[in-house]
N, C-alpha and C. Protein backbone atom coordinates (compact mmCIF):
# COMPACT_ATOMS: atom_id res chain seq x y z
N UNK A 1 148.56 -4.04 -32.38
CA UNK A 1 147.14 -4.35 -32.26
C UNK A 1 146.76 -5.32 -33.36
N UNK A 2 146.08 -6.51 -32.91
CA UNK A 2 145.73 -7.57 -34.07
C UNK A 2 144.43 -6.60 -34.90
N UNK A 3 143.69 -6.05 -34.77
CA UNK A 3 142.17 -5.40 -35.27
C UNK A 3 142.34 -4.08 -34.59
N UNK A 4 142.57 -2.72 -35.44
CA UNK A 4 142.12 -1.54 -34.74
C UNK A 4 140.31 -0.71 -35.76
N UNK A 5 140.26 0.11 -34.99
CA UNK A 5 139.08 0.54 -35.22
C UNK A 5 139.11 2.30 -35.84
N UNK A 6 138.28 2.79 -36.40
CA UNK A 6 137.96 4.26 -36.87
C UNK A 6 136.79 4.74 -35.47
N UNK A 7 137.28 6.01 -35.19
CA UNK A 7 136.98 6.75 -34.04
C UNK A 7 136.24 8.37 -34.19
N UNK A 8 135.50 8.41 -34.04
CA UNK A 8 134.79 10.08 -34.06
C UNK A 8 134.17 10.46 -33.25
N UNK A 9 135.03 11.87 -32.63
CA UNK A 9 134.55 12.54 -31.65
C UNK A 9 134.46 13.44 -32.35
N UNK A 10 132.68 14.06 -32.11
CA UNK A 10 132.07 14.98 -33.25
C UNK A 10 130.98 15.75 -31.96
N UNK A 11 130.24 16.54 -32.05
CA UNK A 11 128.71 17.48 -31.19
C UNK A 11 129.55 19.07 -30.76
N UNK A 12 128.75 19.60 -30.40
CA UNK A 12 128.66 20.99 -30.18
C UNK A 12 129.27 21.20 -28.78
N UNK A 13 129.59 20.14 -27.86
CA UNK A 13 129.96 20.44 -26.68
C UNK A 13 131.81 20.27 -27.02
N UNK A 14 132.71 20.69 -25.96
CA UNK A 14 134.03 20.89 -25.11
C UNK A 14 134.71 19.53 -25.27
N UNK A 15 135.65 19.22 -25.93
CA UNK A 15 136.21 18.12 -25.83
C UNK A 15 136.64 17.06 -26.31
N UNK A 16 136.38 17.39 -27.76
CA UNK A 16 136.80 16.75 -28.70
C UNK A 16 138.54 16.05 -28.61
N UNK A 17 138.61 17.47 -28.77
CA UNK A 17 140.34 17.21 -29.26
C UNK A 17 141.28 16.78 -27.60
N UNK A 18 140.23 17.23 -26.55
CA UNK A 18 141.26 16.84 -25.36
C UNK A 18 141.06 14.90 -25.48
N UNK A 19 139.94 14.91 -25.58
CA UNK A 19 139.59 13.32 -25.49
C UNK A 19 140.19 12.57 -26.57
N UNK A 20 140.73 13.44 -27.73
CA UNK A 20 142.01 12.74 -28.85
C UNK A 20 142.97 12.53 -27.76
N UNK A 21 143.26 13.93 -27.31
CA UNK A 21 144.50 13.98 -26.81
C UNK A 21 144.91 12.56 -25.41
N UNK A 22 144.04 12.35 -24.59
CA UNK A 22 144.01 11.75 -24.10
C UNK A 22 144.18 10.51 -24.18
N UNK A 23 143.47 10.03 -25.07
CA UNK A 23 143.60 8.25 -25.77
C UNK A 23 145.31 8.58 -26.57
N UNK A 24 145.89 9.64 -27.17
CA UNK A 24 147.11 9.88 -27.43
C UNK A 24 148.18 9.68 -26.19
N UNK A 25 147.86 10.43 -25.54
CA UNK A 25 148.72 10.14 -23.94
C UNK A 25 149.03 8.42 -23.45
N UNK A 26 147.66 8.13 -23.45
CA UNK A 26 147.60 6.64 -22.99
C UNK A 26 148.13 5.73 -23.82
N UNK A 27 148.13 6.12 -25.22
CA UNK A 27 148.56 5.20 -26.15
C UNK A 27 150.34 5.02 -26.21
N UNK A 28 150.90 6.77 -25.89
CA UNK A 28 152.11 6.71 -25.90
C UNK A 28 152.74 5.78 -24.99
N UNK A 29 152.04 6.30 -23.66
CA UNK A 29 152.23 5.45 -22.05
C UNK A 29 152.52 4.00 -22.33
N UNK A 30 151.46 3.56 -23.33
CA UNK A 30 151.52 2.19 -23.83
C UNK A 30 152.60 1.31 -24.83
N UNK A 31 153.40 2.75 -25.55
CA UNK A 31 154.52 2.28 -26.21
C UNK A 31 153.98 2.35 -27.41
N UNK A 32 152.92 2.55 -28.30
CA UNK A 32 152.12 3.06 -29.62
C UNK A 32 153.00 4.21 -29.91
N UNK A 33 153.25 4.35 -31.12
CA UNK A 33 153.50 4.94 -32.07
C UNK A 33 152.27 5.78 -32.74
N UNK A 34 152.48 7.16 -32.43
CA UNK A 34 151.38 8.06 -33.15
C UNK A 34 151.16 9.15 -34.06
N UNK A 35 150.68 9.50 -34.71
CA UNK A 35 150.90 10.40 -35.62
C UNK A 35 149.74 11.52 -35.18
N UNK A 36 149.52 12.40 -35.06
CA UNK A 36 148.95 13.57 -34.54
C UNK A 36 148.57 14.92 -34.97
N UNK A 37 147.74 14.86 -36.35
CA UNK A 37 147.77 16.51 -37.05
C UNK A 37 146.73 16.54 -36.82
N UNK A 38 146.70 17.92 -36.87
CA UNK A 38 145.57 18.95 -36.56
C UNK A 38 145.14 19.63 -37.96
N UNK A 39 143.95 20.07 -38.62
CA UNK A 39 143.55 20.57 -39.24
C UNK A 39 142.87 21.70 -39.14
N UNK A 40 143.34 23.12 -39.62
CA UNK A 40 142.85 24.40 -39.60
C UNK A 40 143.41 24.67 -38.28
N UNK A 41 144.58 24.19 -37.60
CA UNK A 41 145.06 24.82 -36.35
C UNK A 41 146.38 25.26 -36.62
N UNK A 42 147.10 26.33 -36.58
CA UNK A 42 148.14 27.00 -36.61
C UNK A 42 148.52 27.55 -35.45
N UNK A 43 149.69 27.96 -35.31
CA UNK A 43 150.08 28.92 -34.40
C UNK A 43 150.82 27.91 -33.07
N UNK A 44 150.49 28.41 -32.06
CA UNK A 44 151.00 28.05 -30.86
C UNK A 44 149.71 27.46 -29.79
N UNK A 45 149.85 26.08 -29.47
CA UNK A 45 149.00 25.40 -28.87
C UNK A 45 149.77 24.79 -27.57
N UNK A 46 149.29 24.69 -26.50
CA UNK A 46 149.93 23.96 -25.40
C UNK A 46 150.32 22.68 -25.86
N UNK A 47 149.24 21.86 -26.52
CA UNK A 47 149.45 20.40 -26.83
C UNK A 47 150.21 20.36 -27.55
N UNK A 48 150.48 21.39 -28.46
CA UNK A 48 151.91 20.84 -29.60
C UNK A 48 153.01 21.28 -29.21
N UNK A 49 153.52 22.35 -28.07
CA UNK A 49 154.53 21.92 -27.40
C UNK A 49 154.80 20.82 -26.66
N UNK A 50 154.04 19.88 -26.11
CA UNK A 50 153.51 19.19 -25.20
C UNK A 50 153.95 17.38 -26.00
N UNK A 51 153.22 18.01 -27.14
CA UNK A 51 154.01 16.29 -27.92
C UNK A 51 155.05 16.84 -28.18
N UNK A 52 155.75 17.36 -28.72
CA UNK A 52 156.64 18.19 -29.11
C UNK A 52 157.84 17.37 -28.48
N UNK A 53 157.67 17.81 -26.82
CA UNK A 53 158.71 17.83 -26.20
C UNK A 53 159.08 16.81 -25.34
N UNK A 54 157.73 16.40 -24.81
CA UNK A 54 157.39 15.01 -24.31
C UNK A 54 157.11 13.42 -24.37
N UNK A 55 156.95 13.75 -25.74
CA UNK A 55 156.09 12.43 -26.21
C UNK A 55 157.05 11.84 -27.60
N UNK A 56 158.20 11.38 -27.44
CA UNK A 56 158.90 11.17 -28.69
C UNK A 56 158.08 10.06 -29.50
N UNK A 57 157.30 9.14 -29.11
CA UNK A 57 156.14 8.56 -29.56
C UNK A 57 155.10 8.51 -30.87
N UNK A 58 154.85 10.39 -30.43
CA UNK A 58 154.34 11.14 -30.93
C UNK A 58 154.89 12.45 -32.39
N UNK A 59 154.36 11.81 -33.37
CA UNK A 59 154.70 12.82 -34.65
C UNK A 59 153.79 13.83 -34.53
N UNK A 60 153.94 14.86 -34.57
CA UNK A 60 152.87 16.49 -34.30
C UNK A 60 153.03 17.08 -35.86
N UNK A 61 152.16 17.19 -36.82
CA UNK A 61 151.76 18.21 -37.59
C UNK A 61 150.57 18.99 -37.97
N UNK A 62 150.57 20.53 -38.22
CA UNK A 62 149.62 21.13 -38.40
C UNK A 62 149.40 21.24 -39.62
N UNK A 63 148.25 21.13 -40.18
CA UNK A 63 147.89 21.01 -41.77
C UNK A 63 146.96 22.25 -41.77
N UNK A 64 146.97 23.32 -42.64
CA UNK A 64 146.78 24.29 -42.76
C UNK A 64 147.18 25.54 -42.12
N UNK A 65 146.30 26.23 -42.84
CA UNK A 65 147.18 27.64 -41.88
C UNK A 65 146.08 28.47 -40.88
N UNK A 66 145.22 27.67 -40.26
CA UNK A 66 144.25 28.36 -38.71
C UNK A 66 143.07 27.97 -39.64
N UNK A 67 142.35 28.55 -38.09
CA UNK A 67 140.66 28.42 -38.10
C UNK A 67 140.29 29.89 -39.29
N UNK A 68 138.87 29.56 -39.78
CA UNK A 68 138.70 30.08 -40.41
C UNK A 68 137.23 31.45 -39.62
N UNK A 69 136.77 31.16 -38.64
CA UNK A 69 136.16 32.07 -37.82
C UNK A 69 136.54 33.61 -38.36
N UNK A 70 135.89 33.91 -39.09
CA UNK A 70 135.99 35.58 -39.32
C UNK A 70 135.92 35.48 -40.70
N UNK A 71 136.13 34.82 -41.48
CA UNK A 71 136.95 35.00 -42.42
C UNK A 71 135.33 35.12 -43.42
N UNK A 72 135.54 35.17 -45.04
CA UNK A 72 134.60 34.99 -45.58
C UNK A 72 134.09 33.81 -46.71
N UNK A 73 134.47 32.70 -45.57
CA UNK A 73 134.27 31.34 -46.34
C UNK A 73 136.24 31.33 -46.29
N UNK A 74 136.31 29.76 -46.93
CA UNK A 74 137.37 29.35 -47.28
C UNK A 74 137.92 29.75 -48.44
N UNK A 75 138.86 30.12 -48.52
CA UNK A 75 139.79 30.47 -50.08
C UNK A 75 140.30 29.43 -50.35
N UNK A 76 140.58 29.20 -51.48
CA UNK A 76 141.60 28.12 -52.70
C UNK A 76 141.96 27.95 -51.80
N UNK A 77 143.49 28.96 -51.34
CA UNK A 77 144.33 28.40 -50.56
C UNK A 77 144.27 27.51 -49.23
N UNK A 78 143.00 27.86 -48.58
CA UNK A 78 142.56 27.06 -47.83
C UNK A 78 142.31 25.32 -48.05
N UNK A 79 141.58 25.24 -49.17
CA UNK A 79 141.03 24.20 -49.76
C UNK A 79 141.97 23.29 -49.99
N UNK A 80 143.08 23.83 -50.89
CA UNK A 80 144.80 23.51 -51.40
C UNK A 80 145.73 22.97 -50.07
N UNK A 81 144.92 23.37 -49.16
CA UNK A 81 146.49 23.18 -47.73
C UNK A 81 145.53 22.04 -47.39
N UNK A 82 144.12 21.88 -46.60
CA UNK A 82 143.43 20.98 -46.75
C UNK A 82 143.72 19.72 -47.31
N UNK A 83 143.54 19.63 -48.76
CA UNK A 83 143.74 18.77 -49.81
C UNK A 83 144.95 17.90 -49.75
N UNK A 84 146.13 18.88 -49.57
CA UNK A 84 147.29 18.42 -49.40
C UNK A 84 147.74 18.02 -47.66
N UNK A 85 146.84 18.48 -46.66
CA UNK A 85 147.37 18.06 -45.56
C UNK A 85 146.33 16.51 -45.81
N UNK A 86 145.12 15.96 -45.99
CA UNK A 86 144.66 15.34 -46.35
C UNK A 86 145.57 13.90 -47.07
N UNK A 87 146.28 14.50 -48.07
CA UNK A 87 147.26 13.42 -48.30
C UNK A 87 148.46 13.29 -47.54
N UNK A 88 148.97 14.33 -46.97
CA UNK A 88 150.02 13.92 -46.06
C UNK A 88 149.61 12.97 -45.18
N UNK A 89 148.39 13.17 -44.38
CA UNK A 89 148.21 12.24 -43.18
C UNK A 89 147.69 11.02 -44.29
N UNK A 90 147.47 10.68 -44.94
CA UNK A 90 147.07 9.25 -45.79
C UNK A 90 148.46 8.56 -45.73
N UNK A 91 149.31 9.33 -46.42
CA UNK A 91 150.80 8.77 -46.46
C UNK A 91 151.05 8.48 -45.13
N UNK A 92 151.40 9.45 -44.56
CA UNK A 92 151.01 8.60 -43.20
C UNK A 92 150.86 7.64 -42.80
N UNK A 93 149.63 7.54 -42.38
CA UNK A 93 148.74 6.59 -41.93
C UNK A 93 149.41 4.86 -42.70
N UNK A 94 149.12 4.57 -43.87
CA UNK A 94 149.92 3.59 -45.15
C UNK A 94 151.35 3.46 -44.73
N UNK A 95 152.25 4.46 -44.09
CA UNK A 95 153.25 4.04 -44.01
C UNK A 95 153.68 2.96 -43.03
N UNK A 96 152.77 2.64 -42.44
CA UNK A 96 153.40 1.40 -41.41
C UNK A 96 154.17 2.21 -40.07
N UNK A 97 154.29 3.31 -40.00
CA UNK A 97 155.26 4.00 -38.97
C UNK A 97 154.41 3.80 -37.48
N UNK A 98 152.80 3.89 -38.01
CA UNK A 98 152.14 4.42 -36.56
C UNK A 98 150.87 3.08 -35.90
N UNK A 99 150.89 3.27 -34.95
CA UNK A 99 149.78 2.26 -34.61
C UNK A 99 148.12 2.93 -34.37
N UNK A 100 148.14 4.33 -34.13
CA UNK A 100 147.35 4.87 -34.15
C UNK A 100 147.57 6.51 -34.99
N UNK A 101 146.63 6.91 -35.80
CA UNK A 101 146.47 8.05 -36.65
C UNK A 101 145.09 8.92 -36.37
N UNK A 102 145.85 9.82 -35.71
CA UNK A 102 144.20 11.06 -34.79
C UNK A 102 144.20 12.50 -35.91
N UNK A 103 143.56 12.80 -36.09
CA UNK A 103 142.88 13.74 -37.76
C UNK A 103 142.23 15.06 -36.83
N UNK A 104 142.53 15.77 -35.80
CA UNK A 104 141.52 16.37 -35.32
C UNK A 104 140.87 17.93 -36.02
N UNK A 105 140.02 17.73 -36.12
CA UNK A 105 139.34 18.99 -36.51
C UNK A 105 138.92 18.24 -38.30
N UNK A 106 139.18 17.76 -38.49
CA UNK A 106 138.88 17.23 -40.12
C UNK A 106 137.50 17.29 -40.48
N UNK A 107 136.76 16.52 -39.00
CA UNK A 107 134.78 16.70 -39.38
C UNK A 107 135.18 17.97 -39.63
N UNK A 108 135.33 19.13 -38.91
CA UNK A 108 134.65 20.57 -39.35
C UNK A 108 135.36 20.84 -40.84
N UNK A 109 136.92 20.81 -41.18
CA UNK A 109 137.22 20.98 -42.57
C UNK A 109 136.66 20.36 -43.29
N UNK A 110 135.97 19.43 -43.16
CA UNK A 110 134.29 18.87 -44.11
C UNK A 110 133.37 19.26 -44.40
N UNK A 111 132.78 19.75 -43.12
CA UNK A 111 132.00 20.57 -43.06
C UNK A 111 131.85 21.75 -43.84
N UNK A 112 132.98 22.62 -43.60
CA UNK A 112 133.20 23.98 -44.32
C UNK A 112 133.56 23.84 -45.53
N UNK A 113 133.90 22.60 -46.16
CA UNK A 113 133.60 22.45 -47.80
C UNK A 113 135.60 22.27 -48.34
N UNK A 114 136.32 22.16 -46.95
CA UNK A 114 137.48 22.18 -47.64
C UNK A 114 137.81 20.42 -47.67
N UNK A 115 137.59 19.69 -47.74
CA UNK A 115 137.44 18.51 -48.10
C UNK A 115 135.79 17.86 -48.47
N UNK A 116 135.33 16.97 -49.26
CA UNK A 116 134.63 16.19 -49.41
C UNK A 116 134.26 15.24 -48.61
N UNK A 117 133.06 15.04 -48.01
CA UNK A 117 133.13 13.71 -47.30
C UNK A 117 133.53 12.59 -48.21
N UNK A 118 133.21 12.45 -49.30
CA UNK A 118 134.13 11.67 -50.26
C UNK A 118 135.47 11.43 -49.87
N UNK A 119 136.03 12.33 -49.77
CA UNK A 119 137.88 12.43 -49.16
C UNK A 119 138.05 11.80 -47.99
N UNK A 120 137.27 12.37 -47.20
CA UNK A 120 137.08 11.72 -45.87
C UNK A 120 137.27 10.02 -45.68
N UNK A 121 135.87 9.67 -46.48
CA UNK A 121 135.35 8.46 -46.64
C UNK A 121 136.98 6.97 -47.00
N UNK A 122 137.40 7.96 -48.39
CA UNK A 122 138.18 7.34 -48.94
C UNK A 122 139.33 7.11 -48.17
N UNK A 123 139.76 7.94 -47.22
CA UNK A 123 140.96 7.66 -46.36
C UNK A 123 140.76 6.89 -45.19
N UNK A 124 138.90 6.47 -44.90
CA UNK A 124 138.87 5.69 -43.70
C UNK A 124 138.78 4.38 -44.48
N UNK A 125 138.63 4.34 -45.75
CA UNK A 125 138.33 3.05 -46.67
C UNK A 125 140.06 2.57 -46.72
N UNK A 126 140.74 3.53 -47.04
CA UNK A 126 142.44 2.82 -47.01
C UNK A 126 142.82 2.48 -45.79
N UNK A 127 141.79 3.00 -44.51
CA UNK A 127 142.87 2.59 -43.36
C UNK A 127 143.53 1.39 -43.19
N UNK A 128 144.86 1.20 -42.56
CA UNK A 128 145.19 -0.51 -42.58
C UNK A 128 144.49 -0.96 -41.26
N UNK A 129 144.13 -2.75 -41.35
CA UNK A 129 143.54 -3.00 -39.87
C UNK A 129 143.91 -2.99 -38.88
N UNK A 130 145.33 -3.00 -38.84
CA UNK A 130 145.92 -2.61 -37.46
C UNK A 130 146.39 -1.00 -37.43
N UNK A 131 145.70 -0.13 -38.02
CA UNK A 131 146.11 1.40 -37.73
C UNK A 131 144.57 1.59 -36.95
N UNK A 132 145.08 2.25 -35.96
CA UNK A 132 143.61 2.69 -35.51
C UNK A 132 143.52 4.65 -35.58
N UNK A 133 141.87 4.92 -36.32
CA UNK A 133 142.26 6.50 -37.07
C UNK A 133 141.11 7.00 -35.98
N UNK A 134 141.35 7.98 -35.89
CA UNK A 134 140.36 9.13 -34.88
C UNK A 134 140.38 10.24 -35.75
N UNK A 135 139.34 10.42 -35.75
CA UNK A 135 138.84 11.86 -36.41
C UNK A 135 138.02 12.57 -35.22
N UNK A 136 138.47 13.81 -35.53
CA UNK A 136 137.40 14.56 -34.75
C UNK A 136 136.93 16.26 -34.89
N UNK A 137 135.83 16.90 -34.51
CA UNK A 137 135.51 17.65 -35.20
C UNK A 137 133.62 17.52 -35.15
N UNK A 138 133.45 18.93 -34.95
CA UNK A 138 132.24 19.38 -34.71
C UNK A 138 131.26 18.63 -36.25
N UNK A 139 130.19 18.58 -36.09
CA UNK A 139 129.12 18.26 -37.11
C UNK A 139 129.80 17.37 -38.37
N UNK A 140 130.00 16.26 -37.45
CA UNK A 140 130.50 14.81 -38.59
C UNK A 140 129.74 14.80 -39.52
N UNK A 141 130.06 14.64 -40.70
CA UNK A 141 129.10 14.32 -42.12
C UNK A 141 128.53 12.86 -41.53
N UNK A 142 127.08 12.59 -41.76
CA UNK A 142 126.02 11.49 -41.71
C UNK A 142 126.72 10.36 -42.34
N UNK A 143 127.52 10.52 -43.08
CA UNK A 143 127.87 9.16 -43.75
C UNK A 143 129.43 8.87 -43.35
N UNK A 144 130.08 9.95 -42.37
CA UNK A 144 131.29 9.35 -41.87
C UNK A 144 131.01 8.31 -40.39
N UNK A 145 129.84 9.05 -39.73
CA UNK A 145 129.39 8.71 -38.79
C UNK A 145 128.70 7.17 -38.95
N UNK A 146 128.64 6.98 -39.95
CA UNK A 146 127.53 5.40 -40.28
C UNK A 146 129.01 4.45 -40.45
N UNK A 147 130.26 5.07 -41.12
CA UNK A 147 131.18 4.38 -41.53
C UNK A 147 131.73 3.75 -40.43
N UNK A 148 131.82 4.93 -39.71
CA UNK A 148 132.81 4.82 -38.20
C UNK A 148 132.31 3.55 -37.28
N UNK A 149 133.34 2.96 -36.63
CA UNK A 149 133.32 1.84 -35.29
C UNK A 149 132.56 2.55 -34.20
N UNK A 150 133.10 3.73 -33.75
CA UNK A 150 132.96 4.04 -32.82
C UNK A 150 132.37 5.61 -32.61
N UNK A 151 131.64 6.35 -32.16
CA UNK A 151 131.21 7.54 -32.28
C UNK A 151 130.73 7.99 -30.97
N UNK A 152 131.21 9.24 -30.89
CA UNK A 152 130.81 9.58 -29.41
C UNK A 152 130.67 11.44 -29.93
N UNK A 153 129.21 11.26 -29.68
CA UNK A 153 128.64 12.83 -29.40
C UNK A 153 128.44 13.91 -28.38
N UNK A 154 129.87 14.76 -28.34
CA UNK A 154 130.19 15.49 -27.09
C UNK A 154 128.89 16.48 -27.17
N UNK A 155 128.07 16.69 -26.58
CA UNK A 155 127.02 18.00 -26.86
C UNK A 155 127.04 18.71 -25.39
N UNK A 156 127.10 20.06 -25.74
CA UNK A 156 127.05 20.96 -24.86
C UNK A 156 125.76 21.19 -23.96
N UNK A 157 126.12 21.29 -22.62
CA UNK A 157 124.70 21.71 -21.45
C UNK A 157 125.22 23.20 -21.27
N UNK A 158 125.84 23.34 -21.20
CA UNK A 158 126.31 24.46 -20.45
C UNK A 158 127.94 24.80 -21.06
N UNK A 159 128.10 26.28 -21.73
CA UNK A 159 129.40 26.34 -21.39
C UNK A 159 129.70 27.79 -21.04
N UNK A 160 131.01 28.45 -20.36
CA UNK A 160 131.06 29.98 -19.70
C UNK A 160 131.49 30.75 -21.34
N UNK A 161 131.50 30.56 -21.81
CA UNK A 161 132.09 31.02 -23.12
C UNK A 161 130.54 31.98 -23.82
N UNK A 162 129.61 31.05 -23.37
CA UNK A 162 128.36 32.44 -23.84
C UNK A 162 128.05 33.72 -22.56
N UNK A 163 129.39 33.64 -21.31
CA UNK A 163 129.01 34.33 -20.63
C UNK A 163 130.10 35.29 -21.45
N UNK A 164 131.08 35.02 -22.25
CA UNK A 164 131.98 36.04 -22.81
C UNK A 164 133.45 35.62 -22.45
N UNK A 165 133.51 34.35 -21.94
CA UNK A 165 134.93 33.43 -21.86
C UNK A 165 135.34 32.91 -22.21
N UNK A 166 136.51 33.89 -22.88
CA UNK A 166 137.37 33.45 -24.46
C UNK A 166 138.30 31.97 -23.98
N UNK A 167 138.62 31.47 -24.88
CA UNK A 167 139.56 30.51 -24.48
C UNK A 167 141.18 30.79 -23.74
N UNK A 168 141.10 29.63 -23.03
CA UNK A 168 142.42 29.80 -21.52
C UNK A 168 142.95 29.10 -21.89
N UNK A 169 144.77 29.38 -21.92
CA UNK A 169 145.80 28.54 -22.15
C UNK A 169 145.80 27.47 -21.22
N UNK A 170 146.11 26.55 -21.39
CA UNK A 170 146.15 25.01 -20.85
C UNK A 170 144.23 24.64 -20.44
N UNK A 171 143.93 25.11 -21.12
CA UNK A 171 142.28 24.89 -20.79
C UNK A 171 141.15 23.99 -21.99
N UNK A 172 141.53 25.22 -22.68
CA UNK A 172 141.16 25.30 -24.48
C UNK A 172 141.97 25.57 -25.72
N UNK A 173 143.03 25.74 -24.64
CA UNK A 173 144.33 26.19 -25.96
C UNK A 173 145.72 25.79 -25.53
């Protein structure tokens, strides 16, 4: 790519991370080189078997150790895996390996105080011009959103999940 761009898919609605995932798919299709971590996601996800196994294209890492839903606030250790998955994907990104670099869930580890929008800021300030970075993640900080090329606010009308419908493998998970 002669000029790539910074990307945020951020709002309260469904779809963030499929609509990463997607511009990921197409990009592979395209012969792009991608790098692909997730932040505050652990465990077992369809999509990371999915690059995993499919997408040699595609580098898959999870930076931290899960969502924090239950918990009571973030611990150090939280903050610490953060911090440091934070610089892994920088290295990353700088290394020349990828043509595109997707951050998903990072708005919310902002949010919840385990990065700085400062941190944030500073890694969309190093991006190179031909890396193109996607972030994504519920309630973007105001000043990543002013930084960003491109921004798209998924907001919810409707979803079955306030009828009591937990998340479905190959759906939401």
């Amino acid at each position: 790519m002669d000029f790539a761009y910074t990307q945020i898919y951020t709002g309260d609605g469904k779809g963030k991370t499929t609509a990463a995932l997607g511009l990921c798919v197409r990009a592979a299709g395209a012969g792009k080189k991608i790098y692909f971590a997730q932040f505050m996601k652990s465990g077992e996800y369809s999509e990371n078997r999915t690059l995993a196994e499919r997408f040699p294209e595609v580098t898959y890492a999870a930076l931290g150790e899960g969502i924090l839903i239950g918990k009571d606030g973030a611990s150090e250790q939280d903050i610490a895996l953060a911090k440091e998955g934070l610089e892994t994907a920088k290295r990353e990104m700088l290394s020349g390996k990828y043509d595109i670099v997707i951050l998903d869930e990072i708005c919310v580890a902002q949010y919840l105080g385990l990065l700085s929008a400062d941190d944030v800021l500073a890694l969309m300030d190093a991006r190179p011009p031909q890396t193109e970075l996607v972030l994504t993640g519920r309630r973007a900080h105001e000043r990543l959103v002013e930084r960003a090329d491109l921004v798209t606010d998924m907001g919810e009308v409707k979803h079955y999940y306030s009828q009591g419908v937990m998340a479905r493998v190959g759906i939401e998970m």
